[in-house]
Protein backbone atom coordinates (compact mmCIF):
# COMPACT_ATOMS: atom_id res chain seq x y z
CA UNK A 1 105.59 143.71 108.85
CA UNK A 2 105.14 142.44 112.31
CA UNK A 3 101.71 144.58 112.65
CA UNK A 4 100.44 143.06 109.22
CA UNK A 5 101.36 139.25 110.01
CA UNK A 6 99.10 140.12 113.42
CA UNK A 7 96.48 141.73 111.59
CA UNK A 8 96.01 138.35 109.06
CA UNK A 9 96.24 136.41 111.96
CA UNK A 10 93.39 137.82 113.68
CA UNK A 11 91.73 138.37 110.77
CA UNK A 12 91.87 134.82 109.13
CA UNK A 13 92.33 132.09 111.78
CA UNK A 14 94.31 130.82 109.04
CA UNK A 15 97.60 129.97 110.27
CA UNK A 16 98.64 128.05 107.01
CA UNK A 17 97.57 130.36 104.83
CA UNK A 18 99.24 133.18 106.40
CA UNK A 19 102.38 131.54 106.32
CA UNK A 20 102.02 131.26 102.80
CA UNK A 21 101.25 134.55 102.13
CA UNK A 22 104.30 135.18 104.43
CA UNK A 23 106.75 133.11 102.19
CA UNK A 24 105.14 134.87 98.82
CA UNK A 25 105.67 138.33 100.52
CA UNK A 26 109.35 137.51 101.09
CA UNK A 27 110.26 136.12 97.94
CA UNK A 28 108.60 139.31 95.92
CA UNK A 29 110.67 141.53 98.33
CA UNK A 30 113.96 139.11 97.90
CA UNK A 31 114.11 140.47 94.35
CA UNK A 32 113.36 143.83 94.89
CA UNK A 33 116.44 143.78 97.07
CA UNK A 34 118.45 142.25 94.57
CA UNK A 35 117.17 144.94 92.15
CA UNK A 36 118.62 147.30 94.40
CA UNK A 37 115.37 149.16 94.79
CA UNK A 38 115.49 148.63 98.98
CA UNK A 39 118.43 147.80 101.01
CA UNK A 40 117.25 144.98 102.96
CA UNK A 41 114.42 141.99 102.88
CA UNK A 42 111.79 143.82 106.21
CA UNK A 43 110.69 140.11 105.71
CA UNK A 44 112.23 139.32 108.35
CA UNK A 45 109.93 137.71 111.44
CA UNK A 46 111.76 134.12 112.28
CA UNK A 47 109.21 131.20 111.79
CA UNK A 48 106.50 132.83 110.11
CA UNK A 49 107.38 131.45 107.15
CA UNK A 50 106.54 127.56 108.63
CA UNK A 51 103.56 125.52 108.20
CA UNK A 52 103.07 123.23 111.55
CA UNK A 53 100.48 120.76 109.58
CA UNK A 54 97.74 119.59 112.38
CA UNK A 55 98.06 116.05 113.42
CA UNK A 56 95.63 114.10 111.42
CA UNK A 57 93.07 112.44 112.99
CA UNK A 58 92.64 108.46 113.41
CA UNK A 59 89.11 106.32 114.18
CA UNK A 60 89.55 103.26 115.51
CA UNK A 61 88.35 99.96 113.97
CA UNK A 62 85.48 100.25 116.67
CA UNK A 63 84.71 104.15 115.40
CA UNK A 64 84.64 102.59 111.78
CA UNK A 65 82.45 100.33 112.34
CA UNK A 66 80.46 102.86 114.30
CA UNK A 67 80.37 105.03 110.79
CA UNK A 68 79.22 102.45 108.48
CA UNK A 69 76.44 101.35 111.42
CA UNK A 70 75.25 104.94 111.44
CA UNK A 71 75.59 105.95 107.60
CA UNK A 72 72.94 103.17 106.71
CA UNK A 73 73.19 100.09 104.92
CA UNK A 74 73.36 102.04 101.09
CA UNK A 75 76.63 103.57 102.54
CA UNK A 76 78.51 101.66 104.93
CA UNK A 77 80.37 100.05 101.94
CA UNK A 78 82.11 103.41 101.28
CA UNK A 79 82.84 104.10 104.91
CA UNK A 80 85.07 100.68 105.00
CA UNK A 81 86.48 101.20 101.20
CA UNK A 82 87.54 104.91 102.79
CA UNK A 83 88.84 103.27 105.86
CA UNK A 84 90.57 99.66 104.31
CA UNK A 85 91.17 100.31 100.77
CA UNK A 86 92.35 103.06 101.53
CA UNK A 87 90.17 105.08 98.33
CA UNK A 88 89.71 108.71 97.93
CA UNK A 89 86.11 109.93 97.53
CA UNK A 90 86.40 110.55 93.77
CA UNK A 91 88.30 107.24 92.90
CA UNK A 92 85.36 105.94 94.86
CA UNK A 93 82.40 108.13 93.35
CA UNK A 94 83.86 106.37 89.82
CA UNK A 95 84.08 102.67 90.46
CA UNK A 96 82.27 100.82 87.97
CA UNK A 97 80.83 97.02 88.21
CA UNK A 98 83.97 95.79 86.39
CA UNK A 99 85.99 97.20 88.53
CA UNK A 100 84.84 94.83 91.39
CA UNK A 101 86.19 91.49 91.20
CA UNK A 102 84.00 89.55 93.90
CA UNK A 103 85.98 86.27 93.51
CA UNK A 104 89.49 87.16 94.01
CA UNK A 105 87.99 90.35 96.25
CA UNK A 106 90.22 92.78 94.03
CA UNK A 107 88.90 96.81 92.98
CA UNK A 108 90.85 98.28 89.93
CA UNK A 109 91.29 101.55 90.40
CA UNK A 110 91.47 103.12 87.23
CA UNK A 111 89.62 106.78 87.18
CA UNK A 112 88.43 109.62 89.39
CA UNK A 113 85.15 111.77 89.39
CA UNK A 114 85.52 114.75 91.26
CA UNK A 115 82.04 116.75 91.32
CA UNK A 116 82.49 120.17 89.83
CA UNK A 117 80.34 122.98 91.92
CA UNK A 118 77.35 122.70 89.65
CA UNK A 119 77.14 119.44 90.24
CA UNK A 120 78.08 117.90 87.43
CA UNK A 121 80.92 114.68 87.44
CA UNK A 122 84.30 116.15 86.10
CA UNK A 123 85.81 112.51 84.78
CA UNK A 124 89.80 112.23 84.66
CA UNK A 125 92.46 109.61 85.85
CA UNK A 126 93.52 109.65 88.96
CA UNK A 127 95.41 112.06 90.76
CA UNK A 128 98.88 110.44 90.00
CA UNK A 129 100.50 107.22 87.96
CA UNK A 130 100.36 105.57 91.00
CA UNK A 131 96.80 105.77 91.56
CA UNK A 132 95.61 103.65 89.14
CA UNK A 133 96.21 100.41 90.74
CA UNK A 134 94.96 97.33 92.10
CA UNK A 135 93.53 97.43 95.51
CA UNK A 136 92.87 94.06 97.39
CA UNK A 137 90.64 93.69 100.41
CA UNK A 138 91.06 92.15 103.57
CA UNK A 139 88.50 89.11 103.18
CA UNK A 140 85.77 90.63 106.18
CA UNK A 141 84.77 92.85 103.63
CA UNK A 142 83.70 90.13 101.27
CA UNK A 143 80.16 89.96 102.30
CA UNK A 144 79.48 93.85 102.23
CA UNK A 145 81.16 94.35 98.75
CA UNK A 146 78.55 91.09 97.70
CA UNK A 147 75.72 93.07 99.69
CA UNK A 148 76.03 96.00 98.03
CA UNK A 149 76.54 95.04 94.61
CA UNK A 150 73.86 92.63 94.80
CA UNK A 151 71.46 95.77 96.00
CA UNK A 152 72.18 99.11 95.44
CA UNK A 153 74.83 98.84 92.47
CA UNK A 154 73.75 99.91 88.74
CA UNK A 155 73.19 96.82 86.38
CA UNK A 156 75.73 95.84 83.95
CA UNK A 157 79.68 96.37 83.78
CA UNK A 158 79.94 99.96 83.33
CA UNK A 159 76.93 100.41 86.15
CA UNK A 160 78.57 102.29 89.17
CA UNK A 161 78.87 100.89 92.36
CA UNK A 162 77.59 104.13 94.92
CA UNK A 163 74.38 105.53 93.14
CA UNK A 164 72.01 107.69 95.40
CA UNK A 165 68.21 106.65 96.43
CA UNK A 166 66.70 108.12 93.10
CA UNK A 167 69.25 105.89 91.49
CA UNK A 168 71.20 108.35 89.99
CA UNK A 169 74.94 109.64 91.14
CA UNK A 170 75.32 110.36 94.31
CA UNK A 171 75.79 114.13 95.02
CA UNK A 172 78.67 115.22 97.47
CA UNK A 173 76.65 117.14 99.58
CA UNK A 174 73.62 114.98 100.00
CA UNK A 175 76.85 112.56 101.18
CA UNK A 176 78.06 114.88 103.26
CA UNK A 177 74.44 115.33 105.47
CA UNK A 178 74.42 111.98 105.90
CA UNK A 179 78.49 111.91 106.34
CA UNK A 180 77.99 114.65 109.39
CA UNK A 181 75.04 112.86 111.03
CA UNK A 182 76.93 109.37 110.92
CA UNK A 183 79.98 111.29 112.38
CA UNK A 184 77.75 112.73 115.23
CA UNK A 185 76.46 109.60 115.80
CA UNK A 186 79.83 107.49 116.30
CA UNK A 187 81.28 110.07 118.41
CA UNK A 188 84.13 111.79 116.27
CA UNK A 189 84.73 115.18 116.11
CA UNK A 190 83.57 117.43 113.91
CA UNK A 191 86.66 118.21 112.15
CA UNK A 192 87.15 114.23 111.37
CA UNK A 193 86.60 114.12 107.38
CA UNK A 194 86.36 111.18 105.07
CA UNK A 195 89.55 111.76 104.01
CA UNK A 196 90.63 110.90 107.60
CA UNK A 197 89.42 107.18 107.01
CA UNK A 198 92.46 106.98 104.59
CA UNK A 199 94.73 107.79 107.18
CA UNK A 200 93.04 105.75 109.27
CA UNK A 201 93.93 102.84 106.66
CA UNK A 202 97.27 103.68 106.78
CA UNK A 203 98.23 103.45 110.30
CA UNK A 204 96.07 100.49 111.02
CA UNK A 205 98.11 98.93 107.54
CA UNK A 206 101.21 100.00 109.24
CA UNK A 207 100.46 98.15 112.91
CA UNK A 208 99.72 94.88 110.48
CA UNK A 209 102.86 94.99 108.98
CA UNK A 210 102.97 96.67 105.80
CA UNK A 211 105.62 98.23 105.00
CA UNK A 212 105.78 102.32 103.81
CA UNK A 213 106.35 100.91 100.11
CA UNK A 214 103.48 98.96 101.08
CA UNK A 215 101.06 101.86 102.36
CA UNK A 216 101.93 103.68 99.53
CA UNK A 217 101.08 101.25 96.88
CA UNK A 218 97.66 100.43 98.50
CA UNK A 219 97.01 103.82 98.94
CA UNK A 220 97.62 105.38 95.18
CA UNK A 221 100.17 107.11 96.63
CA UNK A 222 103.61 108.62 94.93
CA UNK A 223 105.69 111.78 95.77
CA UNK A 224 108.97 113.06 94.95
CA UNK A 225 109.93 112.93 98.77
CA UNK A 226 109.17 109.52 98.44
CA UNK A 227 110.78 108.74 94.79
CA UNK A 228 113.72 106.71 96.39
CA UNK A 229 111.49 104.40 99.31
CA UNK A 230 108.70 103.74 96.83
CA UNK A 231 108.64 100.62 94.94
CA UNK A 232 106.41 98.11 93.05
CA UNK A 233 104.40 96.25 95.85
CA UNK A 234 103.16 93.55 94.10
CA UNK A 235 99.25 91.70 94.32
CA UNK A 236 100.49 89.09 96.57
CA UNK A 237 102.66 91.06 98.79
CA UNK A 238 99.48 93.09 98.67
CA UNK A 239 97.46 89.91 99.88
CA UNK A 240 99.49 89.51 102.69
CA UNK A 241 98.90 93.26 103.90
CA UNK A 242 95.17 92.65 103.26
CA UNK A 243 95.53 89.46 105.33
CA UNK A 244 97.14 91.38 108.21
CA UNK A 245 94.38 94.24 108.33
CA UNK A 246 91.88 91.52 108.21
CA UNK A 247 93.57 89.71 111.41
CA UNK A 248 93.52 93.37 113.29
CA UNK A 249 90.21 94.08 112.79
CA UNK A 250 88.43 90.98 113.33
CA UNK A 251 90.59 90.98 116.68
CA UNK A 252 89.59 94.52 117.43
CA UNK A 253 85.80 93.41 116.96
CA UNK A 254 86.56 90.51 119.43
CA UNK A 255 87.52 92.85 122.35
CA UNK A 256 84.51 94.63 121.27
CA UNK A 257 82.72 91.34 121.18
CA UNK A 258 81.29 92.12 117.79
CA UNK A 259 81.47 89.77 114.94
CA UNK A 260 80.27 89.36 111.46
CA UNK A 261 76.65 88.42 112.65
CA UNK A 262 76.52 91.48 114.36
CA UNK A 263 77.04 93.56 111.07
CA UNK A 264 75.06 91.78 108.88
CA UNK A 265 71.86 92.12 111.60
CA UNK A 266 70.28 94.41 109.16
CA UNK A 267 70.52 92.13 106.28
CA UNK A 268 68.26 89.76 107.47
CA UNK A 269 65.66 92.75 108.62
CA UNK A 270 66.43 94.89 105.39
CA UNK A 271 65.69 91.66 103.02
């Protein structure tokens, strides 16, 4: 057992995996030994049964900005709706026009669009009850979510928000070129994924003052785990969180000494 645990090891890389494989291995030979067809479980290697998750990784408001800077200006509102919604790609990937509500800076959240592998949009709600939901924005962001809608958005309500150069939707891996390049470009490591910006969100959310219950809500989060902290977070407790992350990261720009003018440079050129 010990020799084939090594051998995966080697062979794989894949410490997780193994350790599931593990864990299968020992539960098959748990009932064999109950159906008295060995004596005892050879299953028997302490800790190779664990998972030790790696730490996930966390970009700083500066690194964020750095993304949507290098991702160009027909992206950058998806880097910061990764970062300080929090959104996952394919909540993102099916935000329609009325979705957006520009006045009270509020994004429904009501589907997801995973891309199959030919391509092709797979439609379906989102990943749990919890994330359809109502996502408000810290109020720095009200000028790219006008931006973008007001230039690279489809027309009319059901028109979606991220659409590629030809106009059509955008395909994950002509994203993920430019996703890589951007992520060269601002310094984070290779292993630093969009998904990353949502954790991201979360810990800045946390240093503002939200809550878990708050996170959570914000983030379309819900897990059994988590069944007896979670709880409704209403919009205006929501409000307040936005208001928090909006006071961190326009004081993070400041000891930067960045502002709004300095992200909105290209808007004058670009027009």
């Amino acid at each position: 057992m010990r020799e084939w645990r090594a051998e995966r090891l080697r062979a794989t890389k894949a410490k997780t995996t193994v350790a599931k494989a593990y864990r299968l291995l020992k539960g098959i030979l748990e009932t064999v030994v109950d159906d008295d067809l060995i004596t005892r479980n050879p299953c028997r290697i302490k800790g190779a049964g664990k998972e030790s998750a790696a730490e996930r990784r966390i970009a700083t408001v500066a690194q964020v900005d750095a993304l949507a800077d290098a991702i160009g200006i027909r992206w950058r509102l998806m880097v910061y709706l990764g970062a300080y919604g929090p959104m996952r790609p394919e909540e993102l990937a099916g935000l329609r026009r009325r979705d957006v509500d520009i006045d009270n800076l509020v994004i429904r959240v009501r589907v997801a669009e995973p891309e199959r592998t030919n391509g092709k949009r797979a439609p379906r709600p989102t990943k749990s009850d919890a994330g359809a939901r109502v996502v408000v924005l810290p109020p720095f962001l009200r000028k790219e979510v006008k931006r973008h809608l007001d230039w690279f958005a489809e027309k009319g309500p059901d028109g979606l928000v991220f659409v590629g150069e030809k106009g059509a939707a955008f395909r994950r891996t002509t994203f993920g070129r430019k996703w890589r390049r951007a992520r060269g470009s601002a310094g984070l490591p290779d292993g630093f994924r969009f998904y990353d910006l949502r954790h991201t969100g979360h810990t800045l959310a946390t240093r503002s003052g939200a809550t878990l219950r708050d996170t959570m809500a914000r983030a379309g989060q819900s897990s059994e785990k988590a069944a007896l902290i979670y709880q409704h977070s209403d919009e205006e407790r929501q409000r307040e969180v936005a208001a928090g992350l909006d006071d961190l990261v326009r004081t993070e720009r400041a000891k930067h000494h960045t502002d709004d003018r300095a992200h909105h440079r290209e808007e004058s050129s670009a027009g």
